[in-house]
N, C-alpha and C. Protein backbone atom coordinates (compact mmCIF):
# COMPACT_ATOMS: atom_id res chain seq x y z
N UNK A 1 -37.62 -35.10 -60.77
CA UNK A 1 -37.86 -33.81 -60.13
C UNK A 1 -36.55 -33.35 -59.47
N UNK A 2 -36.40 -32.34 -59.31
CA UNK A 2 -34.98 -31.41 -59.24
C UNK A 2 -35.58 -30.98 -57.72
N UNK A 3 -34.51 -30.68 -57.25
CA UNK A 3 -35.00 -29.44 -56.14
C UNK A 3 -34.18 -28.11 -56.33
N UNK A 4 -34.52 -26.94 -55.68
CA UNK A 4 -34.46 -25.90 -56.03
C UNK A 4 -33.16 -25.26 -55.47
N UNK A 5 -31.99 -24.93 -55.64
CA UNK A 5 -30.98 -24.51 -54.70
C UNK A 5 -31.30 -23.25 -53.80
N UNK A 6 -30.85 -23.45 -52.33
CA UNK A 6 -31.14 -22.14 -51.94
C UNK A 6 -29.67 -21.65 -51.51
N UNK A 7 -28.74 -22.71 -51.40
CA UNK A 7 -27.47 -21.99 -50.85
C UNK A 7 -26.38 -22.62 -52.05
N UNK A 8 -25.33 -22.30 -52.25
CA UNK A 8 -23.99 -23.06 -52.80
C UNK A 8 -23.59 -23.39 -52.25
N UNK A 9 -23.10 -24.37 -52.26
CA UNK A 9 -21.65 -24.85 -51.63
C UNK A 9 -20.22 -25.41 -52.67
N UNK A 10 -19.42 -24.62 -51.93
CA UNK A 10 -17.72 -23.94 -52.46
C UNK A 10 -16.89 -25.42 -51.90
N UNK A 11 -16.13 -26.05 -52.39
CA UNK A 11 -14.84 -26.33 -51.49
C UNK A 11 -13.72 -25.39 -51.79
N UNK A 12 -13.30 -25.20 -50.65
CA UNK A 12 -12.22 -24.36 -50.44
C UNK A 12 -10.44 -25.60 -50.61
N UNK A 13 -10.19 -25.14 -51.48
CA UNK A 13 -8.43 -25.69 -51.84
C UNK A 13 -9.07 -27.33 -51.93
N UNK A 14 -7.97 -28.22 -51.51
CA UNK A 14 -8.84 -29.58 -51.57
C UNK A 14 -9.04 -30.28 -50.10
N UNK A 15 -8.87 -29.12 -48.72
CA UNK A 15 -9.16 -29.88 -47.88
C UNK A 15 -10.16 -30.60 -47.26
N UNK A 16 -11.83 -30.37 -47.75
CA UNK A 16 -12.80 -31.16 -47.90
C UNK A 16 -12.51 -32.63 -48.48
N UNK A 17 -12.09 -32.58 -49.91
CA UNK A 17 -11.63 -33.06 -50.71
C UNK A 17 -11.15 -34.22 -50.31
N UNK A 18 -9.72 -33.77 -49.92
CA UNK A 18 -8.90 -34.52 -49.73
C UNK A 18 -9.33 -35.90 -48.25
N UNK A 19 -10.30 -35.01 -47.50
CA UNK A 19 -10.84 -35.71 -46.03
C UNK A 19 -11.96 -36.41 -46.86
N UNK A 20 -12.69 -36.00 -48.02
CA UNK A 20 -14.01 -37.32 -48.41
C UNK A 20 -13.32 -38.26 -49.02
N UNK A 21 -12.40 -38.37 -49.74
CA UNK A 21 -11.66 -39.28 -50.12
C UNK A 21 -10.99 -40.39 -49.21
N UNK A 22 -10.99 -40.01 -47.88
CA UNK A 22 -10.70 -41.37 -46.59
C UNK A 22 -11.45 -42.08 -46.13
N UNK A 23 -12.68 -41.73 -46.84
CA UNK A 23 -14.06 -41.90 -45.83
C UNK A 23 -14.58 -43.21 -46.49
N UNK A 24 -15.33 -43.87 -45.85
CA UNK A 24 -15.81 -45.31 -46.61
C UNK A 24 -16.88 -44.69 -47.32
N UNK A 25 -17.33 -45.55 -48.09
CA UNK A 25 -18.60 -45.21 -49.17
C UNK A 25 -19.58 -44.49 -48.49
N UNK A 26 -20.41 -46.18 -47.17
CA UNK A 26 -21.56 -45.24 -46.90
C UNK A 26 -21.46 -43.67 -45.78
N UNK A 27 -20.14 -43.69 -45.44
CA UNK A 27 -19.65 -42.55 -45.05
C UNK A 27 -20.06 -40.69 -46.39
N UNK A 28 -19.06 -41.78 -47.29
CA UNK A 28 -19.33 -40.39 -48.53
C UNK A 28 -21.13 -40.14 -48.91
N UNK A 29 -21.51 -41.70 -48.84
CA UNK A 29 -23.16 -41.30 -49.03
C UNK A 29 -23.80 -40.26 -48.26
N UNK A 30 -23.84 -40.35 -46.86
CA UNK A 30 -24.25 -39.53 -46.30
C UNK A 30 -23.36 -38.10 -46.07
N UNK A 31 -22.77 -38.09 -46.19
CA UNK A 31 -22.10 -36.25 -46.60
C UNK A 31 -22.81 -35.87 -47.90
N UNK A 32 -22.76 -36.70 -49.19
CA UNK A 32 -23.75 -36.58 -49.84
C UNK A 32 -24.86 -35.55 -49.82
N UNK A 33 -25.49 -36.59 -49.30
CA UNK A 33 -27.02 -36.30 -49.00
C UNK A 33 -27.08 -34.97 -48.00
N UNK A 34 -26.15 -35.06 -47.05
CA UNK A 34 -26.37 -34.38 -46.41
C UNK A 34 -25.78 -32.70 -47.15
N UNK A 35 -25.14 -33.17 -47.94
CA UNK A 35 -24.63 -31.40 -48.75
C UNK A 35 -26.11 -30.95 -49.37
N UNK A 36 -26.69 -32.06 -50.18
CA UNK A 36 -27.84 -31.48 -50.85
C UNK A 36 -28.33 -30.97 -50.00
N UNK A 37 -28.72 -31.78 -48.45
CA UNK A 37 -29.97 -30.66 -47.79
C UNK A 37 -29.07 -29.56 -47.21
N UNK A 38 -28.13 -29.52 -47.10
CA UNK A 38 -27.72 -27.79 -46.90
C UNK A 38 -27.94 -27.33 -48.45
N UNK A 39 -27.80 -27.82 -49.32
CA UNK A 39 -27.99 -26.58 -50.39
C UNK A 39 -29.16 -26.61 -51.17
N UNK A 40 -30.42 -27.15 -50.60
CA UNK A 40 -31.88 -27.18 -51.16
C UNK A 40 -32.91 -27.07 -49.89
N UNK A 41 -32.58 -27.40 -48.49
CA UNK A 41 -34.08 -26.63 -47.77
C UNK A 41 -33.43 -25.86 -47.40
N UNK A 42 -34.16 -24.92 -46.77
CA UNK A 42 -34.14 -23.67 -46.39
C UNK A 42 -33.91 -23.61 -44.83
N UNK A 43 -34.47 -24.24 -43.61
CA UNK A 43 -33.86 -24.20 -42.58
C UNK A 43 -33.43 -25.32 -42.59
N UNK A 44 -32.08 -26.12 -42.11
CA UNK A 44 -31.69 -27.06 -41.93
C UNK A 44 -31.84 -27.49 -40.17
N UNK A 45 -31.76 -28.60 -40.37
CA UNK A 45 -31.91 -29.16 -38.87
C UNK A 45 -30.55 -28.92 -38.25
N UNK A 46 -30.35 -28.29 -36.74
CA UNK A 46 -29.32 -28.29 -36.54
C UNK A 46 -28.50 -30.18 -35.93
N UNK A 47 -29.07 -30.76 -36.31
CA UNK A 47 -27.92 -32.15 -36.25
C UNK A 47 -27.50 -32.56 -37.43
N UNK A 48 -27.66 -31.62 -38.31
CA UNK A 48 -27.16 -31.38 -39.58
C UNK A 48 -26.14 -30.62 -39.90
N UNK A 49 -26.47 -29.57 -39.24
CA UNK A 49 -25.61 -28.13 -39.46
C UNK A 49 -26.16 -27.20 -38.34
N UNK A 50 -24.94 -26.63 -37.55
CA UNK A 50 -24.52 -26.26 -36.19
C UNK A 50 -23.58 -25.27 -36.21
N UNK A 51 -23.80 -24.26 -36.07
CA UNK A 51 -23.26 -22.79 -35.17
C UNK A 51 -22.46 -22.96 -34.33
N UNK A 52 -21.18 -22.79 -33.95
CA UNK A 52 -20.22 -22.86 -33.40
C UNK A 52 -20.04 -21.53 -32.53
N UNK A 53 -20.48 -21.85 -31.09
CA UNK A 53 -20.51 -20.79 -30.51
C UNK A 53 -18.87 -20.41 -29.98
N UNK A 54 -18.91 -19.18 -29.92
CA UNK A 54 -17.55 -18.67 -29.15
C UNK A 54 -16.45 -18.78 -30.21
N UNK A 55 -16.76 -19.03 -32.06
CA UNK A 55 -16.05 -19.03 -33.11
C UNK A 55 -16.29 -17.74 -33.93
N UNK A 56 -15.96 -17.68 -34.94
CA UNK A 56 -15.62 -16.89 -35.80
C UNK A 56 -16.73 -16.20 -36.92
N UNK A 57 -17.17 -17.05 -36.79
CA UNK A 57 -18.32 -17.63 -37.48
C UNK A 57 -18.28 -19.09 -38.40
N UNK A 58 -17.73 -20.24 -37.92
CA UNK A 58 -17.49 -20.87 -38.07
C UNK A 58 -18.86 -22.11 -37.83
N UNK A 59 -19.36 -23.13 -38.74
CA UNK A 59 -20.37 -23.65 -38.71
C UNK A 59 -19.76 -25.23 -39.03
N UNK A 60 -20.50 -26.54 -38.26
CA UNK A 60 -20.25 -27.47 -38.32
C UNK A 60 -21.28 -28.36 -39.25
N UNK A 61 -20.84 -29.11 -40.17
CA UNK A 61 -21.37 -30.15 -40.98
C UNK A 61 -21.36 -31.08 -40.01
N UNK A 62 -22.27 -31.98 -39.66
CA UNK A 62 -22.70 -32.80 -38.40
C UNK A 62 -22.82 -34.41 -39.43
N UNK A 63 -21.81 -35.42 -39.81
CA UNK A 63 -22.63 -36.50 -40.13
C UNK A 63 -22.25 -37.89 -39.08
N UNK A 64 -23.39 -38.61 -38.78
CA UNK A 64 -23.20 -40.09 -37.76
C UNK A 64 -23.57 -41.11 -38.47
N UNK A 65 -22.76 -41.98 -39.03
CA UNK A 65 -22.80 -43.11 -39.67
C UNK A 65 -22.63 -44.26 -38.62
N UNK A 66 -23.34 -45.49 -38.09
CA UNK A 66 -23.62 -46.51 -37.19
C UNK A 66 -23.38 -45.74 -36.10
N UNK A 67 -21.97 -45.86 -35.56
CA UNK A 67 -21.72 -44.90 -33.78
C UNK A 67 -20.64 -44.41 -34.52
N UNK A 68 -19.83 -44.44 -35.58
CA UNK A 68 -19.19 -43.32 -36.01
C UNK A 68 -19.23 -41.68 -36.29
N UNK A 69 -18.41 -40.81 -35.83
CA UNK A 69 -19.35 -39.62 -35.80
C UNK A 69 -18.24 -38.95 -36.44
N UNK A 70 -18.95 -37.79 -37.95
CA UNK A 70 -17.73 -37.06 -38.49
C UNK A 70 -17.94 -35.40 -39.06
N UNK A 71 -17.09 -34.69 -38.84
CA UNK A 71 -17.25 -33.28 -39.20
C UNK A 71 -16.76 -32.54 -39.81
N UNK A 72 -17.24 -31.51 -40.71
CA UNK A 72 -16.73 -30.88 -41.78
C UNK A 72 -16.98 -29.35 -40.94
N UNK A 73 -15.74 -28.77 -40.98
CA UNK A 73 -16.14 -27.22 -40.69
C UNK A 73 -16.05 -26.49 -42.18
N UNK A 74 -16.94 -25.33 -41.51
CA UNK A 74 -17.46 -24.76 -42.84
C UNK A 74 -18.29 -23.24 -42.52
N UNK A 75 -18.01 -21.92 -43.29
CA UNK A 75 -18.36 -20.53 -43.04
C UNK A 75 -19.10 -20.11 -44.23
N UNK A 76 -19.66 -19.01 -43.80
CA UNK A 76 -20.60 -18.26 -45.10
C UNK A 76 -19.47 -17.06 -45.28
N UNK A 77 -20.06 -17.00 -46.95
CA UNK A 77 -19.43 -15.65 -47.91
C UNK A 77 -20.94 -15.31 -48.73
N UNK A 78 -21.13 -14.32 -47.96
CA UNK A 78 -21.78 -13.62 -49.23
C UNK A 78 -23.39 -14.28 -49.18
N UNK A 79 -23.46 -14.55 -47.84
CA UNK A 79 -25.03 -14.80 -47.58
C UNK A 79 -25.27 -16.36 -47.51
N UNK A 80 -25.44 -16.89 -48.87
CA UNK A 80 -25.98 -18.14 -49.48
C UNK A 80 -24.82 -18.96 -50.07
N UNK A 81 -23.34 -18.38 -49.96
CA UNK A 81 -22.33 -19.19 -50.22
C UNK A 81 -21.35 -20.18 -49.31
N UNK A 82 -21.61 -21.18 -49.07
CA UNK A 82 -21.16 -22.13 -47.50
C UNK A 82 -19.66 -22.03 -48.29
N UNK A 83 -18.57 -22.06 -47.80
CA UNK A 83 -17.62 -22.55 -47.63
C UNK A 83 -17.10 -23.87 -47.22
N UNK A 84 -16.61 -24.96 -47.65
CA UNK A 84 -15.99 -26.09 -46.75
C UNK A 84 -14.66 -26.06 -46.57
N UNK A 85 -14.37 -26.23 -45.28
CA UNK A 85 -12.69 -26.30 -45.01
C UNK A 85 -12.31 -27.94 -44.66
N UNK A 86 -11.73 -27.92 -43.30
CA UNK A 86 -10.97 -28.97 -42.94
C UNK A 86 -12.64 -30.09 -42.40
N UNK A 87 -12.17 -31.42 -42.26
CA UNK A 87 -13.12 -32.07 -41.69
C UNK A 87 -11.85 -33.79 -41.11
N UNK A 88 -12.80 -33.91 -39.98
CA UNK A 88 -11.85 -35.00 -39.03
C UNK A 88 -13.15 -35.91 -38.78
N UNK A 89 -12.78 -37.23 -38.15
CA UNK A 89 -13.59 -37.79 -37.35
C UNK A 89 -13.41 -37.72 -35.89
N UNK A 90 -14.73 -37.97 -35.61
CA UNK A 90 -14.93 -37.00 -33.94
C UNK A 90 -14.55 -38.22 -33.04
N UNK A 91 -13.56 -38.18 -31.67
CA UNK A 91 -14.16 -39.31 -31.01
C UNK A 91 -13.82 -38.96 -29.56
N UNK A 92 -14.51 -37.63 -29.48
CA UNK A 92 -13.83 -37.32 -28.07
C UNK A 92 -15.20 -36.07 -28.49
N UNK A 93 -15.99 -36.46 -27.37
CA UNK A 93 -17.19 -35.09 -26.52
C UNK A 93 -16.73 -33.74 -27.11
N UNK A 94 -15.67 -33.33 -27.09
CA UNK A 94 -15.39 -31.78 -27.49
C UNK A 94 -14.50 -31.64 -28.81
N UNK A 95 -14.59 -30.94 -29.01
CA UNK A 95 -14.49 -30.72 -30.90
C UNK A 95 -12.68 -30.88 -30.48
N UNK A 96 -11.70 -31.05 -31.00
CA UNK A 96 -10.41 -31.19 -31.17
C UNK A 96 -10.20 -29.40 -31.10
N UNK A 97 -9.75 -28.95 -30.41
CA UNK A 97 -8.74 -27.55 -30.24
C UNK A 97 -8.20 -27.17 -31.83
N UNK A 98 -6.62 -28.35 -32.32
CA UNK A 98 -6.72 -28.13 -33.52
C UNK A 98 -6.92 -28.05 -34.38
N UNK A 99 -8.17 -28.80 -34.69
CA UNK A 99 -8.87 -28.91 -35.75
C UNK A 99 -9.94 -27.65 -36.08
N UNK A 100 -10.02 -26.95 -34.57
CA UNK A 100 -10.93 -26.04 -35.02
C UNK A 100 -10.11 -24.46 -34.98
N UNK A 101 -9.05 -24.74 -34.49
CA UNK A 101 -7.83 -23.85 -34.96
C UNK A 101 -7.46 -23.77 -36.50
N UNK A 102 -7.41 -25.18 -37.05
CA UNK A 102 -7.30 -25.10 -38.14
C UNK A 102 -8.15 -24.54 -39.53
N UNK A 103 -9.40 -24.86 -39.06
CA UNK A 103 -10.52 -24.11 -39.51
C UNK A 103 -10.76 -22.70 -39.60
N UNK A 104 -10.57 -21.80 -38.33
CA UNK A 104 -10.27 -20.53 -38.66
C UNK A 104 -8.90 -20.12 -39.15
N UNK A 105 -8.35 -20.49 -39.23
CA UNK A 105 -6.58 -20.19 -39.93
C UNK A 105 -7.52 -20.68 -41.67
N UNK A 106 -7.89 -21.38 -42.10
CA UNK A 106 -8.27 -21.46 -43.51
C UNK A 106 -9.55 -20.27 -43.85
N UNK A 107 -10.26 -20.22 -42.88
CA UNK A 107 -11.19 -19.20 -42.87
C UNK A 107 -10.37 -17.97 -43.51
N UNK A 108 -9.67 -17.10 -42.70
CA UNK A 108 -9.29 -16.31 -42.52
C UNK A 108 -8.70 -15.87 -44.11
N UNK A 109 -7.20 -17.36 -43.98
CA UNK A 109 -6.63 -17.47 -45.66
C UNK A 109 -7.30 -17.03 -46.96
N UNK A 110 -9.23 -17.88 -46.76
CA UNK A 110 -10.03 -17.93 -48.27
C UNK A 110 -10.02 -15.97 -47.74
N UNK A 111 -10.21 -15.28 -47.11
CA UNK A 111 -11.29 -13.79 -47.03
C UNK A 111 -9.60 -13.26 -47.47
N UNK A 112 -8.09 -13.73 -47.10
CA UNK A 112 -7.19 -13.25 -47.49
C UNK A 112 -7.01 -13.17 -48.96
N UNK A 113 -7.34 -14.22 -49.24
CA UNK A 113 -6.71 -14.79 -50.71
C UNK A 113 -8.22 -14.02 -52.03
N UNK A 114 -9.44 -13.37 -51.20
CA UNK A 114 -10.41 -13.71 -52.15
C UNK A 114 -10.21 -12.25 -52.32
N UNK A 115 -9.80 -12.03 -53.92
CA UNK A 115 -10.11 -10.48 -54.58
C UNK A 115 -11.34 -9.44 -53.85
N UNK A 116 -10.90 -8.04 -53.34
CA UNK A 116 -11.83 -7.52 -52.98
C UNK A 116 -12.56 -6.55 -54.11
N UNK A 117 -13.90 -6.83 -54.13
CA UNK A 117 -14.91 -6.46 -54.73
C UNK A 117 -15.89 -4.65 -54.50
């Protein structure tokens, strides 16, 4: 049995990419899993996926493997199309300054770089 897509998900250049590739297995498992349920239910839990207040519109991929804790930022295009940008591991209460600097600077780049329609 299949499930039904309700959103896409894009990587943007290879900086997703390049950050799942550091990650230990059962690390990549659960990003995994956790991409399918952003792109097959329909409301996601927010300790899943999280709204970034006082951003851009900028949205956090939430995954906790044992007490390890790790994040993928990530924006919508076009309704049902997630974007993934940069992603770090967390180990400090408040999101890293640059990392989420860095996130809107790629934001910005994909809406620069994407042919207008």
């Amino acid at each position: 049995m299949t499930a039904e897509f309700v959103r896409n998900v894009f990587y943007y250049r290879q900086y997703y990419l390049d950050f799942f590739a550091t990650l230990k297995p059962e690390v990549q498992r659960k990003f995994n899993w956790t991409l399918q349920l952003l792109a097959t239910v329909d409301r996601v839990p927010e300790k899943y996926f999280k709204h970034l207040t006082g951003s851009s519109g900028l949205y956090e991929i939430r995954v906790e493997v044992s007490t390890d804790i790790y994040r993928v930022f990530s924006f919508f295009d076009k309704g049902k199309l997630i974007i993934l940008v940069n992603g770090f591991q967390k180990k400090t209460p408040k999101t890293p300054k640059n990392e989420l600097a860095l996130a809107e600077q790629l934001k910005q780049q994909y809406f620069d770089e994407k042919p207008a329609r």
